[in-house]
Protein backbone atom coordinates (compact mmCIF):
# COMPACT_ATOMS: atom_id res chain seq x y z
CA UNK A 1 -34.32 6.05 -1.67
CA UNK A 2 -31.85 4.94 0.95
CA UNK A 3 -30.49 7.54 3.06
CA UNK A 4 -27.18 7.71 4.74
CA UNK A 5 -24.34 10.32 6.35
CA UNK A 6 -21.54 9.04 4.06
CA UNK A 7 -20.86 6.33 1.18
CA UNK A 8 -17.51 4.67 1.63
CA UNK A 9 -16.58 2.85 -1.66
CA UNK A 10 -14.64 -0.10 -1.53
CA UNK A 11 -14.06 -2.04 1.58
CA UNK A 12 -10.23 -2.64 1.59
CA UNK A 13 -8.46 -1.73 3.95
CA UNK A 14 -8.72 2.60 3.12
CA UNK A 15 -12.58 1.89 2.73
CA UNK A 16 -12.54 -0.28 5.65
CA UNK A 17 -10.64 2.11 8.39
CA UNK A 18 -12.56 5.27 7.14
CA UNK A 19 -15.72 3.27 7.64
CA UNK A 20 -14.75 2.52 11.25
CA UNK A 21 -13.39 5.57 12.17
CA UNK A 22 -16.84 7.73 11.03
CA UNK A 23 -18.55 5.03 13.09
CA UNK A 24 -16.92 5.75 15.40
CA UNK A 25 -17.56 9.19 15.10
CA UNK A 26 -21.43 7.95 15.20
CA UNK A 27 -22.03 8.64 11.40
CA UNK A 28 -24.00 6.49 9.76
CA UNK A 29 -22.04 4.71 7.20
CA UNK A 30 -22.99 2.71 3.94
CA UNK A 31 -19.73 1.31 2.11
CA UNK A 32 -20.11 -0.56 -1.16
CA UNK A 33 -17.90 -3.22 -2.77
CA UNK A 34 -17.79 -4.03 -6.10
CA UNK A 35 -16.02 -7.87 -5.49
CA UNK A 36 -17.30 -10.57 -2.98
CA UNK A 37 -14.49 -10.44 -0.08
CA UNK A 38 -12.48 -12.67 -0.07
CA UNK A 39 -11.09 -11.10 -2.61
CA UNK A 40 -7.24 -11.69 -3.94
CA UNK A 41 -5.15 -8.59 -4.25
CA UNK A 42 -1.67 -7.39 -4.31
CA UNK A 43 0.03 -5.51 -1.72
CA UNK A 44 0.86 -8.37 0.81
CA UNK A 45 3.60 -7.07 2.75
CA UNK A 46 2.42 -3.94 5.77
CA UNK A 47 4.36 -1.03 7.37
CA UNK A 48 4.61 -0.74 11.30
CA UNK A 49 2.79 2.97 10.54
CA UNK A 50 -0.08 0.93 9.36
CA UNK A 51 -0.51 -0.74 12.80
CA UNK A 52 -1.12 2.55 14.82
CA UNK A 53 -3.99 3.25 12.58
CA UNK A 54 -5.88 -0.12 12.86
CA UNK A 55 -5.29 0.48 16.77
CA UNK A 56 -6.64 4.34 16.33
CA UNK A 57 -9.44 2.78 14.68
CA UNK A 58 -10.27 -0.03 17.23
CA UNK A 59 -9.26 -2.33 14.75
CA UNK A 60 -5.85 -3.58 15.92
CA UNK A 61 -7.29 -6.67 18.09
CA UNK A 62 -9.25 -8.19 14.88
CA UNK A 63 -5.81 -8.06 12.81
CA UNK A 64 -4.04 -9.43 15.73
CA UNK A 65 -6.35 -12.38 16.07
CA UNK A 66 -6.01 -13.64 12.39
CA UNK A 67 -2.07 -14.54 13.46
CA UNK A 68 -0.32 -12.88 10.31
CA UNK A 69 3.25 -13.91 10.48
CA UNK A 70 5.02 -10.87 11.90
CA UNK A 71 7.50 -8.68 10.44
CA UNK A 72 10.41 -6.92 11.82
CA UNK A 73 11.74 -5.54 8.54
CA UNK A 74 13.12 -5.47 5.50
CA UNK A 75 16.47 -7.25 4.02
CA UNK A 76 18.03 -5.79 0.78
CA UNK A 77 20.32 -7.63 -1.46
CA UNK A 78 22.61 -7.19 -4.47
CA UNK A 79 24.62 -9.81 -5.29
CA UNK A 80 26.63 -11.00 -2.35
CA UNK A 81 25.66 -8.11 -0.81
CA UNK A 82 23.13 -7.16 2.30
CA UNK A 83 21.85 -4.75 4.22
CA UNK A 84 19.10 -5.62 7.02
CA UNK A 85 16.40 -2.79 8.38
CA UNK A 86 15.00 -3.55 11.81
CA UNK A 87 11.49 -1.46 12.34
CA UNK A 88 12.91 -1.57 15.88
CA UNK A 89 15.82 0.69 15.30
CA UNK A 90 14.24 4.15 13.87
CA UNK A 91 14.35 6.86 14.61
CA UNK A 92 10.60 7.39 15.07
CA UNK A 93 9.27 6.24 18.56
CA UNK A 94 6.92 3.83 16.66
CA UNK A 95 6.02 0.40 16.57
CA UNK A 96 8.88 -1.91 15.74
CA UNK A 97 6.22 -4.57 14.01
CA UNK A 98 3.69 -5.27 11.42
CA UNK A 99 2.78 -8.72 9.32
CA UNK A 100 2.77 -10.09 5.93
CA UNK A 101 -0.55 -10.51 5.14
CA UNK A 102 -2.46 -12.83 2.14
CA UNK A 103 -4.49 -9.90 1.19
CA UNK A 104 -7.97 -11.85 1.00
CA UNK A 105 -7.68 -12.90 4.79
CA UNK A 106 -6.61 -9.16 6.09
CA UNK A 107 -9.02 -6.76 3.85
CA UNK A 108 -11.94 -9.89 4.99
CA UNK A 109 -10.59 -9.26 8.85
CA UNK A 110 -10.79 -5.51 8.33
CA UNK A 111 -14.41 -5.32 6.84
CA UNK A 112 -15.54 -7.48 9.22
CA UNK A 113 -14.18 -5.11 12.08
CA UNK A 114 -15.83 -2.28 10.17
CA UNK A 115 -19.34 -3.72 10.02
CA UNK A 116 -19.09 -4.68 13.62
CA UNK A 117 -18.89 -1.22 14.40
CA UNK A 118 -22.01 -0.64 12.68
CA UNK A 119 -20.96 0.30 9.01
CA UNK A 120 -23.62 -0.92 6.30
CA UNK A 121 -21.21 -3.42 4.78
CA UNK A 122 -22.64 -4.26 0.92
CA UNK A 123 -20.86 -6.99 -1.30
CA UNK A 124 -21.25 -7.11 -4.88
CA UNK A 125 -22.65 -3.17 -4.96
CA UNK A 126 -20.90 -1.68 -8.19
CA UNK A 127 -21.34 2.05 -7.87
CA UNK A 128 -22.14 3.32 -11.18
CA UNK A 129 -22.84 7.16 -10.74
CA UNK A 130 -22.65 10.25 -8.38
CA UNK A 131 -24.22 13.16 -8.67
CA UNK A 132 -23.50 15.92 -6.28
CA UNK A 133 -26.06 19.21 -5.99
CA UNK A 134 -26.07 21.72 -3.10
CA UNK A 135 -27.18 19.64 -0.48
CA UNK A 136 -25.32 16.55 -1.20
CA UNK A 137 -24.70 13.75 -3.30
CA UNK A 138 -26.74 11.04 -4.92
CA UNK A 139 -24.77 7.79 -5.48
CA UNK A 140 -25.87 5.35 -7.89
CA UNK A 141 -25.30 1.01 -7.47
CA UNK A 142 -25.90 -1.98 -9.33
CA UNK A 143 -26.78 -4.86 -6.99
CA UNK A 144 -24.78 -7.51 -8.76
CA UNK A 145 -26.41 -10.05 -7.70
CA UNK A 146 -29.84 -9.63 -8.49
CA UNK A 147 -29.03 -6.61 -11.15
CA UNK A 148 -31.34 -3.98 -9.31
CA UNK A 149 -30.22 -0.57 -9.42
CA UNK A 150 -30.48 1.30 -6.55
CA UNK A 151 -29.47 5.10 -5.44
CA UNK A 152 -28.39 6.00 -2.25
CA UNK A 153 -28.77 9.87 -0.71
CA UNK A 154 -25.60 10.97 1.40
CA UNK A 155 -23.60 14.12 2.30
CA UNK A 156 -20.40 12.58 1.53
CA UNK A 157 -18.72 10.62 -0.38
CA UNK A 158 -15.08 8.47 0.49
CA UNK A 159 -13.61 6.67 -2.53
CA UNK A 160 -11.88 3.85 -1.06
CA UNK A 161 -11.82 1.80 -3.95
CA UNK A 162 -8.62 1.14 -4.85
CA UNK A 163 -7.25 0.16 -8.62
CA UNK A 164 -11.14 0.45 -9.20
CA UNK A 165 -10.12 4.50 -8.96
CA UNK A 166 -14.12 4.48 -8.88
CA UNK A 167 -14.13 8.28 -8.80
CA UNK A 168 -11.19 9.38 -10.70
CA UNK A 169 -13.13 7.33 -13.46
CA UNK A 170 -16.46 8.86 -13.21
CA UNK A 171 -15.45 12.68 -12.42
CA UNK A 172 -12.38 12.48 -15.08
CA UNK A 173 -9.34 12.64 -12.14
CA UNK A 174 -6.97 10.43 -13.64
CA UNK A 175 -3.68 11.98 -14.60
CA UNK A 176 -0.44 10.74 -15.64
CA UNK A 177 1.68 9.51 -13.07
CA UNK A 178 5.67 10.70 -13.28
CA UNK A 179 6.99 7.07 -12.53
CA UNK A 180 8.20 5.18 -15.56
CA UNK A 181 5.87 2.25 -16.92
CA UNK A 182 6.75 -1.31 -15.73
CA UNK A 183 5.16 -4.53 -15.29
CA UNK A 184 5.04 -7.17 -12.44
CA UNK A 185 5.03 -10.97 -13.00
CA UNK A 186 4.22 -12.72 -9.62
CA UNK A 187 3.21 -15.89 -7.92
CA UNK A 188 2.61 -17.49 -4.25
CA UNK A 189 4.86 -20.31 -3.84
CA UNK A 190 5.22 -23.43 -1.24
CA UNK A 191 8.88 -25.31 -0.91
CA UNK A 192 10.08 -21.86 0.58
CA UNK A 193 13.45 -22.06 2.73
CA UNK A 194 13.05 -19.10 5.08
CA UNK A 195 15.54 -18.05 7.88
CA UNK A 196 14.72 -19.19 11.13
CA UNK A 197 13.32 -17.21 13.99
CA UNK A 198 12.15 -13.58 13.89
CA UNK A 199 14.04 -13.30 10.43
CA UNK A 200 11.05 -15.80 9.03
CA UNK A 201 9.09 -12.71 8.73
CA UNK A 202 11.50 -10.18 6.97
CA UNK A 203 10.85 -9.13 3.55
CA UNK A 204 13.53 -9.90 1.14
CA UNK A 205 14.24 -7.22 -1.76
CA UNK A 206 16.53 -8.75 -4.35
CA UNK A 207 18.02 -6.47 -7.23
CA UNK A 208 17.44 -8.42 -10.41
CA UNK A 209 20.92 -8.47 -12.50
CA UNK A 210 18.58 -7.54 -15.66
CA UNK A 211 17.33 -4.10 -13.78
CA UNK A 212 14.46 -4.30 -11.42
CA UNK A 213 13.73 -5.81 -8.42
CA UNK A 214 12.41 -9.28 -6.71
CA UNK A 215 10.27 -9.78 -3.80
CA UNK A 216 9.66 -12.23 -1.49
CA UNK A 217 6.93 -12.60 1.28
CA UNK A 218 6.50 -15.29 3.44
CA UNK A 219 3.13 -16.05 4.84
CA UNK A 220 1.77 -17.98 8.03
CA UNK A 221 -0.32 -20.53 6.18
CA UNK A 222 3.07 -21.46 4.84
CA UNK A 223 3.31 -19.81 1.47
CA UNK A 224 5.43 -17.27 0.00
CA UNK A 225 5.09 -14.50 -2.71
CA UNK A 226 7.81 -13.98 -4.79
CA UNK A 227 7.00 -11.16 -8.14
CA UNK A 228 9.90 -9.80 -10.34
CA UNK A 229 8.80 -6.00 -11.26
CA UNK A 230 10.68 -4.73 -14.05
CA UNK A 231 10.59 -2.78 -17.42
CA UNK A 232 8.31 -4.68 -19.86
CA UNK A 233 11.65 -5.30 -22.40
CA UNK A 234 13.13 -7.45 -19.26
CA UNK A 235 10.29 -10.17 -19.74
CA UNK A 236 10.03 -10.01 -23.40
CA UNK A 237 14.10 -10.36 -23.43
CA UNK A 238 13.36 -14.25 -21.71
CA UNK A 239 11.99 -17.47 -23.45
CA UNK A 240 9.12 -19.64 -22.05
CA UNK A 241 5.73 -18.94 -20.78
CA UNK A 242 5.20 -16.61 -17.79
CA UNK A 243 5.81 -19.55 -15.86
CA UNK A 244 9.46 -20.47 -17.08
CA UNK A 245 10.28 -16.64 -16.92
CA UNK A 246 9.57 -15.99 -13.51
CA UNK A 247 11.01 -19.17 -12.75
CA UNK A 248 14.71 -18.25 -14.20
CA UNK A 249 14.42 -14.90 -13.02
CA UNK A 250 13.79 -15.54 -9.73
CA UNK A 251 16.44 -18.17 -9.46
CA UNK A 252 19.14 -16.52 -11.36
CA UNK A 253 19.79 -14.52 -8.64
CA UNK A 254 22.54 -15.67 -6.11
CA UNK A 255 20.70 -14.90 -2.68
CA UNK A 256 17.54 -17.22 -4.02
CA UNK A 257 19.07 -20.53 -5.24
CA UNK A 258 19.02 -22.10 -1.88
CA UNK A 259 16.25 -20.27 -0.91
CA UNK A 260 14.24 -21.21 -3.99
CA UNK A 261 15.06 -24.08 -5.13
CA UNK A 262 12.22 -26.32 -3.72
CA UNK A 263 9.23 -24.01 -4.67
CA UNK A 264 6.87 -25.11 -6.40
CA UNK A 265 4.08 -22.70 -8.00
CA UNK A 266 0.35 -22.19 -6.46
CA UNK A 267 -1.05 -20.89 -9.39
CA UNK A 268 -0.75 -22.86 -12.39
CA UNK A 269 -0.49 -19.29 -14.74
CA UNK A 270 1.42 -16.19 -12.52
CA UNK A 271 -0.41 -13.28 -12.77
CA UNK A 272 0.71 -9.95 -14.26
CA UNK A 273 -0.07 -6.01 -13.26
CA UNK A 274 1.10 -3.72 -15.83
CA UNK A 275 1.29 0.06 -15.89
CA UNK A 276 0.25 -0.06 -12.04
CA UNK A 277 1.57 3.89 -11.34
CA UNK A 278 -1.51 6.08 -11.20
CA UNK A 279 -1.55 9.91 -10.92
CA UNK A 280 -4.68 11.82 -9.63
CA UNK A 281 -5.34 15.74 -10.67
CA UNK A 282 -7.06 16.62 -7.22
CA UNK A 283 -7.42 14.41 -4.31
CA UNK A 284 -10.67 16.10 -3.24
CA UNK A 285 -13.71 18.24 -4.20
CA UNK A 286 -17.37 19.44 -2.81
CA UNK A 287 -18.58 16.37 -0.60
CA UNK A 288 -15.69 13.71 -1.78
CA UNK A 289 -12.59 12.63 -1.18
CA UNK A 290 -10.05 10.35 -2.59
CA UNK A 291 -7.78 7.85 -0.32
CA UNK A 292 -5.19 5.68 -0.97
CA UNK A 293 -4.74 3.84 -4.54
CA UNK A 294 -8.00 5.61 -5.75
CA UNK A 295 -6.10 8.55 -5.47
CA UNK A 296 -2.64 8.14 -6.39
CA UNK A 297 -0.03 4.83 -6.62
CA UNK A 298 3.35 4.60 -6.84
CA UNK A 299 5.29 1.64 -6.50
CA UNK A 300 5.15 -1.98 -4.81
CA UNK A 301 9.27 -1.56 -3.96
CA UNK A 302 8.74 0.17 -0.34
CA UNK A 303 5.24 -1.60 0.70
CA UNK A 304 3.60 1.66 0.75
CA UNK A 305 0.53 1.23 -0.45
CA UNK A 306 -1.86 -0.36 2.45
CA UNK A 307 0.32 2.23 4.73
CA UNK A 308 -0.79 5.53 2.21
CA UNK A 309 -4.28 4.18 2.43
CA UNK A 310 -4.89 3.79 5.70
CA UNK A 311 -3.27 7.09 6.43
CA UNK A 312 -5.17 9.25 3.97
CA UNK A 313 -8.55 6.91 4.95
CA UNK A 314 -7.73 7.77 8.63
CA UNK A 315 -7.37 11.44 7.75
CA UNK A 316 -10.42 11.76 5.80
CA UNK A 317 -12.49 10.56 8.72
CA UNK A 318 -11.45 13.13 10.76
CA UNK A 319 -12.15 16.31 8.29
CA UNK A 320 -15.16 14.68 7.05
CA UNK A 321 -15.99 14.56 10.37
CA UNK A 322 -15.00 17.95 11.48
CA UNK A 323 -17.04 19.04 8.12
CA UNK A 324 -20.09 16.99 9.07
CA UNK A 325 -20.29 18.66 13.02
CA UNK A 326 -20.19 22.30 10.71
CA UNK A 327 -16.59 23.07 11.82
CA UNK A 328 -14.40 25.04 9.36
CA UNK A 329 -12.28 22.69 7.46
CA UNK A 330 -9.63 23.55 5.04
CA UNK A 331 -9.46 20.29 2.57
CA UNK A 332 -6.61 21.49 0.85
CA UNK A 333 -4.24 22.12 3.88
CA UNK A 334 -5.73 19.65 6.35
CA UNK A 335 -5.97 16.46 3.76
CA UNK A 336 -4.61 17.25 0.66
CA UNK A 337 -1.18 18.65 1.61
CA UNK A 338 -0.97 16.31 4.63
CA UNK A 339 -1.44 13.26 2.32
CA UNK A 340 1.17 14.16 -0.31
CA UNK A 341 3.51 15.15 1.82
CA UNK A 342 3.77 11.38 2.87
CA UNK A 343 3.04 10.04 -0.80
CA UNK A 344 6.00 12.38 -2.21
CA UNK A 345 8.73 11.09 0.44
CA UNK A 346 7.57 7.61 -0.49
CA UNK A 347 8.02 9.16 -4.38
CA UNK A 348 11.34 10.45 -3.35
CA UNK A 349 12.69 7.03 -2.45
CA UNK A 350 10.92 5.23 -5.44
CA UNK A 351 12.69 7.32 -7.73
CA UNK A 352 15.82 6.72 -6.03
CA UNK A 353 15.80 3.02 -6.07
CA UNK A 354 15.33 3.11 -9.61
CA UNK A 355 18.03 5.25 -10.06
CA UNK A 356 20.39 3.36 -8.74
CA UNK A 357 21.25 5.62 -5.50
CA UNK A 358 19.44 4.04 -2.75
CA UNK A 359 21.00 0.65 -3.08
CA UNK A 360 24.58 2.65 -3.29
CA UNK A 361 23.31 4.52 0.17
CA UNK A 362 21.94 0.88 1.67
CA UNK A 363 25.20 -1.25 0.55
CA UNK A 364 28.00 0.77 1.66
CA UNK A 365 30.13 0.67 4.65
CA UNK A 366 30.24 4.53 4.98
CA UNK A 367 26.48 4.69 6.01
CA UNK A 368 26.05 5.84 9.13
CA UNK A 369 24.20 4.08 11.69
CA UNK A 370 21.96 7.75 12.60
CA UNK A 371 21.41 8.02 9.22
CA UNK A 372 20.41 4.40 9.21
CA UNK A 373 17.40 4.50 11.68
CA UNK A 374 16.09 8.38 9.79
CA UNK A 375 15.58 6.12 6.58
CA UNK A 376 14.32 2.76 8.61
CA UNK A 377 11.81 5.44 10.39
CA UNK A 378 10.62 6.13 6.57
CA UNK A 379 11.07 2.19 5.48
CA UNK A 380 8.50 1.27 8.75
CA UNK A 381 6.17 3.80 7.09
CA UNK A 382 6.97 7.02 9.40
CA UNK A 383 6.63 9.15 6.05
CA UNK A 384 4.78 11.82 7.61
CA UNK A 385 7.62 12.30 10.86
CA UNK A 386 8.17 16.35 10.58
CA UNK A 387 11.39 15.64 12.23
CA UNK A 388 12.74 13.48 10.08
CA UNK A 389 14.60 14.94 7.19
CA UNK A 390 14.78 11.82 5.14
CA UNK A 391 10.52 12.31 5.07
CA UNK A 392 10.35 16.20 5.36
CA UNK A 393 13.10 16.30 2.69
CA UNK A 394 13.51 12.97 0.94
CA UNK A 395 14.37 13.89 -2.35
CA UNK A 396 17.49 16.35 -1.32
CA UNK A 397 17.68 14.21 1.42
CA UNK A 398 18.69 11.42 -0.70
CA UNK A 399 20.53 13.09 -3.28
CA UNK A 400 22.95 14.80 -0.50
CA UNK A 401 23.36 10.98 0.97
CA UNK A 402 24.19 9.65 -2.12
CA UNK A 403 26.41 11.77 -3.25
CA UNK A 404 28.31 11.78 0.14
CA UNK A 405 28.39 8.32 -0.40
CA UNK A 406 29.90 8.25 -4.16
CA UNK A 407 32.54 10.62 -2.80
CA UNK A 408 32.94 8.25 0.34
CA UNK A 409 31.99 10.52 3.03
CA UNK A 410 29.96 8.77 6.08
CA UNK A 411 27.59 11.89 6.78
């Protein structure tokens, strides 16, 4: 039987940077992958947070090499209307930067950067089983490839896995999450008419007229993702295929006519990702932990996800660490509550878009430029900032804003 310090399943980019960092460490590591990298996925456009982790990691100078297009923010529109978030102007003294990635090439670059630090990087290894017992845990793989089974001994286990939610499968964990069902219909594109200079790189959030929301994500290699995410009765309201759908609903909308109006579609069906919001009942136990989307997801609208998973990846390192060297480690204040009190100010502003009140706070002229950079500091993926009441707070936070704004009050 194989023997290692920790199993890290999944190698995206939460597998990947807790790999690293218990490498790091000097842990032995074995991660498993289900897929064969590269690997497509969704969750293309990254948070300046998530570059201070890659460079905590070591990992920074591997992303940097792959020349992702950079990103200096995020542009909102409604209509006629705009609003434009600079990573830049925060109020967190953080980086003012990160890319838009094509998933396959940056969770690739990030494995790669893990199993040159010495992690035992396996492809096509579908974990199947864990069994934990006082001394540790006995993880279970199919070699998918050749179909042997194989078992693995460790003292710890790190579910990086993703929507695989490996764990949360096998130990029952799944719970229902408190965001509303919805669907996304999405494509990558060529023909796209982007701004010129360091705009190229912004994000561009479009309300959809029908209720939802439109994004669009230009790459390096010169193509674009655009998805629509919406109720399901907003798609079944259109005729056509998938392909006429996203089509009209993408170029219904004033701001991406010009934009638009030359793409032409990549993939000859778009793909769909339905009832994406996952809830978790505990994000730990005796010898595991959960990170990122195998824990809990919200919502594509804010980019969060690659941010929450390399935070709660980078985090688990360190207390599995700490609980590895024998040191006292309290799981449920020094993970647990330190994850989710990033994941619930991302929740707070989720829940806030969809109601209607963020874009009210983002599109008026009474917004205040100091309250401005608080939410930017939150938008670049500073959701864990103590000092920040727009992340300590967000969901009074927001509410008080909103309502300030409704009754035309600045601050």
């Amino acid at each position: 039987m194989l023997q290692t310090d920790v199993v890290v399943i999944g190698a995206g980019p939460a597998g990947s940077v807790a790999a690293a960092g218990l490498r790091n460490q000097g842990f032995d590591v074995l991660m498993l992958e289900k897929t064969q990298f590269p690997r497509f996925v969704i969750g293309e456009s990254l948070l300046p947070r998530t570059n201070e982790i890659l460079s905590k990691a070591g990992m920074l100078e591997d992303a940097e090499a792959a020349g992702f297009i950079v990103k200096h923010g995020a542009v909102f529109l409604q209509g006629e209307d705009r609003v434009q978030f600079n990573f830049r102007e925060t109020s967190a003294a953080g980086w003012g930067h990160s890319w838009q990635v094509p998933r396959e090439d940056f969770d690739t670059v990030l494995a790669k950067s893990a199993a040159g630090k010495g992690a035992d990087v396996r492809f096509q290894h579908d974990v199947t089983d864990v069994a934990f017992d006082d001394d540790g845990v006995t993880v279970s793989f199919t070699d998918l490839d050749s179909g042997e089974q194989h078992q693995v001994r460790a003292k710890f286990v790190i579910d990086g896995s993703g929507y695989g939610r490996v764990l949360a499968r096998l130990l029952d964990l799944d719970e229902t999450s408190d965001l509303k069902y919805r669907m996304a219909l999405f494509n990558h594109v060529t023909g796209d008419k982007r701004p010129a200079g360091d705009d190229e790189g912004y994000i561009w959030i479009v309300t959809l007229e029908q209720g939802g929301w439109i994004w669009v994500i230009p790459f390096s290699n010169g193509k674009t993702s655009v998805g629509v995410v919406a109720d399901p009765a907003v798609f079944e309201a259109e005729q056509g295929s998938d392909a006429e759908i996203l089509r009209k609903l993408l170029l219904q909308e004033p701001s991406l006519k010009t934009r638009l109006a030359d793409m032409q579609f990549v993939w000859d069906k778009p793909r769909r990702l339905e009832g994406y919001s996952k809830g978790i009942r505990q994000l730990y136990g005796d010898r595991y932990i959960l990170t990122g989307n195998a824990s809990e997801f919200l919502d594509p609208v804010f980019s969060s996800g690659v941010t929450v998973a390399v935070e709660s990846a980078w985090r688990a390192q360190e207390v599995v660490g700490r609980y590895l060297r024998g040191e006292a480690v309290d799981f449920e204040k020094d993970y647990a509550e330190y994850v989710m009190s990033g994941v619930d100010a991302f929740r707070a502003y989720v829940k806030s878009w969809y109601a209607g009140d963020l874009q009210k706070i983002f599109l008026t002229n009474t917004r205040a430029e100091s309250i401005k950079k608080k939410i930017c500091s939150v938008l670049a993926g500073y959701a864990w900032d103590e000092t920040n009441p727009f992340a300590m707070y967000a969901d009074q936070s927001l509410k008080s804003m909103a309502e300030m704004v409704s009754n035309g009050v600045s601050e």
